[in-house]
Structures are given as structure tokens and as C-alpha cells.
Protein backbone atom coordinates (compact mmCIF):
# COMPACT_ATOMS: atom_id res chain seq x y z
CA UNK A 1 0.00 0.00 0.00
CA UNK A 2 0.42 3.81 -0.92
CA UNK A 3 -0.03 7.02 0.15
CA UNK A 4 -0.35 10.19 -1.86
CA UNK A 5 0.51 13.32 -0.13
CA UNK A 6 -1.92 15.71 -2.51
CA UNK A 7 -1.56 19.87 -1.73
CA UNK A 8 -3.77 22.33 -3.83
CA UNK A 9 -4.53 25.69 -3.32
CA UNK A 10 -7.81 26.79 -2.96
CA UNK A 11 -9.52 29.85 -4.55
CA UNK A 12 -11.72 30.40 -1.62
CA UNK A 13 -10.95 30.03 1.96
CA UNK A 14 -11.62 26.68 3.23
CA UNK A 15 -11.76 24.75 6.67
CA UNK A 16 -10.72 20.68 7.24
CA UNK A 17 -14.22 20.03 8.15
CA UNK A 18 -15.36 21.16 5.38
CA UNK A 19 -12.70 19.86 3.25
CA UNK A 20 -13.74 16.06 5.06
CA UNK A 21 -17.31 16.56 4.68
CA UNK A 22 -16.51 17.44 0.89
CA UNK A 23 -14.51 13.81 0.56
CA UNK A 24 -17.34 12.08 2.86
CA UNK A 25 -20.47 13.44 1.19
CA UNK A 26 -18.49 12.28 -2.64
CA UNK A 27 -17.31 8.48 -1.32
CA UNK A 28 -20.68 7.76 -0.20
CA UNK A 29 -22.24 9.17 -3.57
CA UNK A 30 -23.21 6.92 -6.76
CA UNK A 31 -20.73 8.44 -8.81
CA UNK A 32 -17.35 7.65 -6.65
CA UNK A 33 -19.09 4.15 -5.52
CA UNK A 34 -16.53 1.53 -4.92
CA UNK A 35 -14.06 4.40 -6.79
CA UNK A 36 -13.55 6.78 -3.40
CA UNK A 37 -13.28 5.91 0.15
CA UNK A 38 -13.13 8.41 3.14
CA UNK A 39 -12.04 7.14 6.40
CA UNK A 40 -12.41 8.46 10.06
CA UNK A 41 -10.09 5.70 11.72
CA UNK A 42 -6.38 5.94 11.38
CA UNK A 43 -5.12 3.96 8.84
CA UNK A 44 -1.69 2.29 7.92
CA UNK A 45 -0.18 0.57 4.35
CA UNK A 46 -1.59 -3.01 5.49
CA UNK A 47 -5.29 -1.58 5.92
CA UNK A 48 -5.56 -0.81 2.31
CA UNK A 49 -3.56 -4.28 0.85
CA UNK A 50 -6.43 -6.02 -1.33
CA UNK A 51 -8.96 -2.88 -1.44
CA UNK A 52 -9.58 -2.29 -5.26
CA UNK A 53 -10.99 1.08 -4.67
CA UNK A 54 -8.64 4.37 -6.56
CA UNK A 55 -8.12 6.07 -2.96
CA UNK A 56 -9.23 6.12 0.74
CA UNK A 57 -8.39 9.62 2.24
CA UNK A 58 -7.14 9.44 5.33
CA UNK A 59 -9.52 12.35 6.85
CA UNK A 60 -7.64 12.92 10.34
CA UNK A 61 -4.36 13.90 8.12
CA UNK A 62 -6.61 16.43 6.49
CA UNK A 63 -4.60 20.14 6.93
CA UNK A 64 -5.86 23.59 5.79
CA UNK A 65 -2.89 26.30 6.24
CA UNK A 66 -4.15 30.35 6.28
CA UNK A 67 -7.27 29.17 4.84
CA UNK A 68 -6.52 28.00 1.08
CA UNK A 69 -3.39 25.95 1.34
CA UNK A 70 -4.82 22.39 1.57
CA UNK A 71 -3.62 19.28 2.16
CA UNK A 72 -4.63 15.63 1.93
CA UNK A 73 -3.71 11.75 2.65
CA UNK A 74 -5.11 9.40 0.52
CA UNK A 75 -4.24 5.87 0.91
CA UNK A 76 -4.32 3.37 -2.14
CA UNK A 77 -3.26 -0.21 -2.91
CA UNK A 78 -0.60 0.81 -5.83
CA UNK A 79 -1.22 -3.08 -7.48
CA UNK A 80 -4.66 -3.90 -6.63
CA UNK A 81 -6.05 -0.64 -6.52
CA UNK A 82 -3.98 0.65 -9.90
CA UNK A 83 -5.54 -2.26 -11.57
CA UNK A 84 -8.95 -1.88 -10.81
CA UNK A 85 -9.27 1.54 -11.77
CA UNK A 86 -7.53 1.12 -14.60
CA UNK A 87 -10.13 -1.76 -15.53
CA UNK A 88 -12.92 0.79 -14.82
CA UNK A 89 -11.39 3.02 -16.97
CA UNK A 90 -11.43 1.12 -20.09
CA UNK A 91 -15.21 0.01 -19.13
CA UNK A 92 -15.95 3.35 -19.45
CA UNK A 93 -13.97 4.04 -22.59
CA UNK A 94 -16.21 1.33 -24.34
CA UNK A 95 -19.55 2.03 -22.94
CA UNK A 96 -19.64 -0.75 -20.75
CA UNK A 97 -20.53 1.40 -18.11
């Protein structure tokens, strides 16, 4: 298992909880189904071994700095996980939903 370390800055100012309830609301929605993952509970590498899903943010690393600079853990499995998406990818390229 993975973790990206992902920092973006924001055009508005932002807080983490809102930042979390952004990634929560999205993992639980149809479109990132089985795609997204947004966890409460610390996590390490070996939690995420096996999950095919793209990411799992890690929401207790969540970090806003003066507002916009934001940062964000998200775990993945770099085989399993890679793969996966990558196969959901091309079933989207061909209509295969």
C-alpha cells in the first residue's frame, strides 16, 4: 500500500471540516461508488492491501494552512487498486458502463 501526499490551493478560503465533509459526502455518492473511500479511523499501508478502490483519504491527516493551502492523505493499494481503476477506466472508454 500507498499514500499520496496531494496539496492544492484553494480559490476560496476553506476549513478541514469542510474539506472532510466534501470527501465524505463524494465516497458515499453513486458516482465515486466503490471508486472513493473516506475514512475516520487511522489507517496504515496493510489496511488498504487487497482494497480495489482508486483512494481512501485518510480524513484525520486532512490540513488547511491560512485558509486556502490544503492538504490531503489518501491511501491506495498501488497493485490492486492501480488495476482496478484502470479496468474501470477502459469500461468506461467502451460504454460498458
Amino acid at each position: 500500500g500507498s499514500i499520496a501526499d496531494i496539496v492544492v490551493v484553494t480559490p476560496n478560503p476553506t476549513s478541514v471540516d469542510e474539506v472532510n465533509a466534501i470527501f465524505t459526502e463524494e465516497a458515499a455518492s453513486d458516482r465515486y461508488d466503490g471508486i472513493l473511500g473516506a475514512s475516520h479511523d487511522p489507517l496504515v499501508s496493510s489496511d488498504i492491501i487487497g482494497d480495489s478502490r482508486a483512494a481512501i483519504v485518510d480524513l484525520p491527516l486532512t490540513r488547511v494552512v491560512d485558509g486556502t493551502l490544503v492538504k490531503v492523505m489518501a491511501w491506495y493499494d498501488n497493485e490492486w487498486g492501480f488495476t482496478n481503476q484502470m479496468i474501470r477506466e477502459v469500461r468506461r472508454l467502451l460504454g460498458l458502463g
